[in-house]
Protein backbone atom coordinates (compact mmCIF):
# COMPACT_ATOMS: atom_id res chain seq x y z
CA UNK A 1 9.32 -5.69 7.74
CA UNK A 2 7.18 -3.78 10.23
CA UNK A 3 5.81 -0.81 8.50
CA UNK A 4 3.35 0.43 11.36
CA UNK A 5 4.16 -0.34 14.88
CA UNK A 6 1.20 1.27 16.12
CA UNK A 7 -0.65 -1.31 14.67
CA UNK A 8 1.35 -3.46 13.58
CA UNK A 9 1.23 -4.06 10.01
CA UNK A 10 4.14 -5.34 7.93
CA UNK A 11 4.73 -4.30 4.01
CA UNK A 12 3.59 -7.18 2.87
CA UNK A 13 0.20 -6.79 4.50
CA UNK A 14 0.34 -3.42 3.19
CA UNK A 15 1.14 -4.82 -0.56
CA UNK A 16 -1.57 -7.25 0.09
CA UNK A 17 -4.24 -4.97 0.49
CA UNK A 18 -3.39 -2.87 -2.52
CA UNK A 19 -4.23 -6.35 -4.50
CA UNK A 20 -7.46 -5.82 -6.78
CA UNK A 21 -8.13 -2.75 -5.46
CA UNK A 22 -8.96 0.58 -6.80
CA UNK A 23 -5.89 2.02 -8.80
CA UNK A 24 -5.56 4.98 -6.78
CA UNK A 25 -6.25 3.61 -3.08
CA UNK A 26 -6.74 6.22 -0.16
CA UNK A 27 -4.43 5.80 2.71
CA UNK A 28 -7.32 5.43 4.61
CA UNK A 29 -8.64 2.36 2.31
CA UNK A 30 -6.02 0.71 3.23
CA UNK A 31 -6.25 1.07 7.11
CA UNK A 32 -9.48 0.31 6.56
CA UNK A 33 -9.11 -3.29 4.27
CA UNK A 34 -7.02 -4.27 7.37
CA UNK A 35 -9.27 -3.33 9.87
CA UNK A 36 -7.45 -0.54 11.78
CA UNK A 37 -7.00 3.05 11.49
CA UNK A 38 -3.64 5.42 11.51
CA UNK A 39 -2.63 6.19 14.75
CA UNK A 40 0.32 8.31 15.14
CA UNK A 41 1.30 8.79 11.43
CA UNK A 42 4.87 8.00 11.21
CA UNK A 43 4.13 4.88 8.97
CA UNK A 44 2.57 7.34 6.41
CA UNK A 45 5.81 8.17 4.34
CA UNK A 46 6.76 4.47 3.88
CA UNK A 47 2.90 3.55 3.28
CA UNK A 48 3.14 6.02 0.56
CA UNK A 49 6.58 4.65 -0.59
CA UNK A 50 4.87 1.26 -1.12
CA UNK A 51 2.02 2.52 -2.99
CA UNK A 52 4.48 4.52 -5.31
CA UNK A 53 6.23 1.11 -6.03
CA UNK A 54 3.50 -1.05 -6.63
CA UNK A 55 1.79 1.59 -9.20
CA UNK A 56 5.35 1.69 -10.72
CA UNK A 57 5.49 -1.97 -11.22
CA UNK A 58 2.21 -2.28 -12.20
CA UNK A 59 2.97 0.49 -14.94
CA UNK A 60 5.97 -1.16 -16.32
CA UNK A 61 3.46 -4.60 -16.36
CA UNK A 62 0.96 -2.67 -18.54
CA UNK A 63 3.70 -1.38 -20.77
CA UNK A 64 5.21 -5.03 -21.19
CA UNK A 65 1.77 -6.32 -22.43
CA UNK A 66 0.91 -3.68 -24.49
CA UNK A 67 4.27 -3.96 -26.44
């Protein structure tokens, strides 16, 4: 699914440039990992949505391993 029309960028590109990164990216990090910038800003919101989700999952990983 398109996330940014501006430039482009679908969620999983978005997802993929979270991968092995910092654990609390910048929006701008991840413009930046996929060599644009933000543009008009609309794509923020779901940007952020995406991040939420992945930390979530990622929590609920941690939590399986540790138990």
């Amino acid at each position: 699914m398109i996330v940014c029309s501006c430039n482009v960028l679908s969620d999983a590109q978005v997802k993929s440039a979270l991968g092995g990164g910092a654990t609390r990216p910048r929006m701008s990090s991840i413009y930046t990992s996929l060599g644009c910038t933000a543009k008009c800003g609309r794509c923020t919101h779901t940007i952020k949505s995406i991040l939420d989700d992945v930390r979530q999952c990622a929590a609920i990983d941690r939590r399986a391993v540790a138990a």
